[in-house]
Protein backbone atom coordinates (compact mmCIF):
# COMPACT_ATOMS: atom_id res chain seq x y z
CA UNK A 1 -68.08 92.29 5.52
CA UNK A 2 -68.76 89.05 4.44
CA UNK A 3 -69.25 87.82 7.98
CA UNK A 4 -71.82 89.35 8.88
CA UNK A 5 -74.25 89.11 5.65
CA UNK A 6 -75.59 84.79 6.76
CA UNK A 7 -76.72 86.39 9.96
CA UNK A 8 -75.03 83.07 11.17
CA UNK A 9 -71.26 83.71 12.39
CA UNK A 10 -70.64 83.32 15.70
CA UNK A 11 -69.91 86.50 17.73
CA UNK A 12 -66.33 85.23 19.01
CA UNK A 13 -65.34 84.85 15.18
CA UNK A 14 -66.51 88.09 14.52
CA UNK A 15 -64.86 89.82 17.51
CA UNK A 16 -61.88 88.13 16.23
CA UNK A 17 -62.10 89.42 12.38
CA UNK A 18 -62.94 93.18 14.00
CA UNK A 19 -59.16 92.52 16.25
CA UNK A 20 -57.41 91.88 13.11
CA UNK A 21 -59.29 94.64 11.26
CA UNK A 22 -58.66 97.25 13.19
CA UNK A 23 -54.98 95.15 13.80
CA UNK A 24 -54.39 96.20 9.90
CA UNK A 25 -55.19 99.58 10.16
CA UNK A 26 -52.52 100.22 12.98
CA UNK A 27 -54.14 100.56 16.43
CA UNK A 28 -52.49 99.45 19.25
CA UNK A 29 -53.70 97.00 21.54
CA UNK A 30 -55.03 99.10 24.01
CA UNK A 31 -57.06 100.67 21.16
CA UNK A 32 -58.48 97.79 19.61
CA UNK A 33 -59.93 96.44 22.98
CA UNK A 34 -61.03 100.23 23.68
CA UNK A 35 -63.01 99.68 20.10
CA UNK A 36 -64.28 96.46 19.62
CA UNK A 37 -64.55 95.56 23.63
CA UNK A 38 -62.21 92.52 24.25
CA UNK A 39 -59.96 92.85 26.92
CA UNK A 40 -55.86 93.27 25.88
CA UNK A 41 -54.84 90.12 26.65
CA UNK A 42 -57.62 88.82 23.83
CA UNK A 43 -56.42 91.26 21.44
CA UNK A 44 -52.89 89.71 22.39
CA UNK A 45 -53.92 86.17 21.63
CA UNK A 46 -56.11 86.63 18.50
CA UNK A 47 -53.01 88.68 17.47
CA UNK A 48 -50.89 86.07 18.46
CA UNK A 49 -52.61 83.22 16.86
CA UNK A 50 -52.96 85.35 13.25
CA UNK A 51 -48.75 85.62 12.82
CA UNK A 52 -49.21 81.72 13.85
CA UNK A 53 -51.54 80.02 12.03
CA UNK A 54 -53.59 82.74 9.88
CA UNK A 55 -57.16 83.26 9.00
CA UNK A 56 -57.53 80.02 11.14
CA UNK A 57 -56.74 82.50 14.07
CA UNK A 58 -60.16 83.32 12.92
CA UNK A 59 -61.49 79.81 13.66
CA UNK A 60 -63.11 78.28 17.24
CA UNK A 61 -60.29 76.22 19.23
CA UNK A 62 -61.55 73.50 21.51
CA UNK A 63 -62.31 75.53 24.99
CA UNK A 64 -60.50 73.74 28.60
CA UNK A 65 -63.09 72.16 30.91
CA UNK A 66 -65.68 69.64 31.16
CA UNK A 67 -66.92 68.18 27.28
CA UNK A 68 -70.67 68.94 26.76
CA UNK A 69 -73.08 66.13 28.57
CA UNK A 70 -75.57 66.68 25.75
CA UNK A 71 -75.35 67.14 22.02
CA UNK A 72 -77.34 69.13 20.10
CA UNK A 73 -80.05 66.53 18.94
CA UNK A 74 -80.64 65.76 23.03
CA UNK A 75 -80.69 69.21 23.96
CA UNK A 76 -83.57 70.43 21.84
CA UNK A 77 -85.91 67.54 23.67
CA UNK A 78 -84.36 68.71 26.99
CA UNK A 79 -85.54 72.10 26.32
CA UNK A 80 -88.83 71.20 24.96
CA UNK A 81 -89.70 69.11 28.50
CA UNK A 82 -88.59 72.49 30.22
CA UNK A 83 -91.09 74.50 28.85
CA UNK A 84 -93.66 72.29 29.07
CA UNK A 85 -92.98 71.88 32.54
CA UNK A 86 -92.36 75.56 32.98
CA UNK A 87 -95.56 77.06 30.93
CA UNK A 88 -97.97 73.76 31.23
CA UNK A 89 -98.10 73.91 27.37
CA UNK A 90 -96.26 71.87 24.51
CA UNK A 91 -94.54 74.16 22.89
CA UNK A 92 -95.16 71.60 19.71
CA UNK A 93 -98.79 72.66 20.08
CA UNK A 94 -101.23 75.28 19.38
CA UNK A 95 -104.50 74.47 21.01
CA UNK A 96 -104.99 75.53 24.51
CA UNK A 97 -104.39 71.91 25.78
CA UNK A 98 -101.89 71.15 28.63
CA UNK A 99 -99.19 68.89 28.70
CA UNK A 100 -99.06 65.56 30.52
């Protein structure tokens, strides 16, 4: 599966391509969740959203709640403060000297 190979895919996207595969070869609902893990009513949905829209059923939709506070570019620092704070090291450095 070309999915899999970048080591990169995101496990919902995946879980969705394994729905539709086992989809094609004929198991039920029940079946596919008892296989690949998902609950019925996700096997329903991906389901669902392949008759609508395709292999962009396969595709991340934007999720209900609160938008992120950070990006990606201010979490990294975030995290980086947290271990320094949480180890007494810079995680940045090798030495044996301890953070500010």
């Amino acid at each position: 599966m070309q999915l899999t190979r970048s080591g990169k895919t995101a496990v919902r996207k995946l879980t969705r391509a394994r729905i539709l595969l086992k989809a094609d070869e004929g198991l039920s609902d029940e079946e596919i969740g008892d296989e690949v893990g998902p609950s019925v009513p996700t096997v329903e949905r991906t389901r669902r959203r392949f008759v609508e829209e395709n292999l962009r059923a396969l595709t991340k939709r934007p999720r209900p709640g609160q938008r992120p506070k950070l990006e990606a570019t201010g979490e990294a620092p975030l995290i980086a403060v947290a271990c320094i704070q949480e180890k007494g090291r810079s995680p940045f450095h090798n030495g044996n000297r301890t953070a500010l």
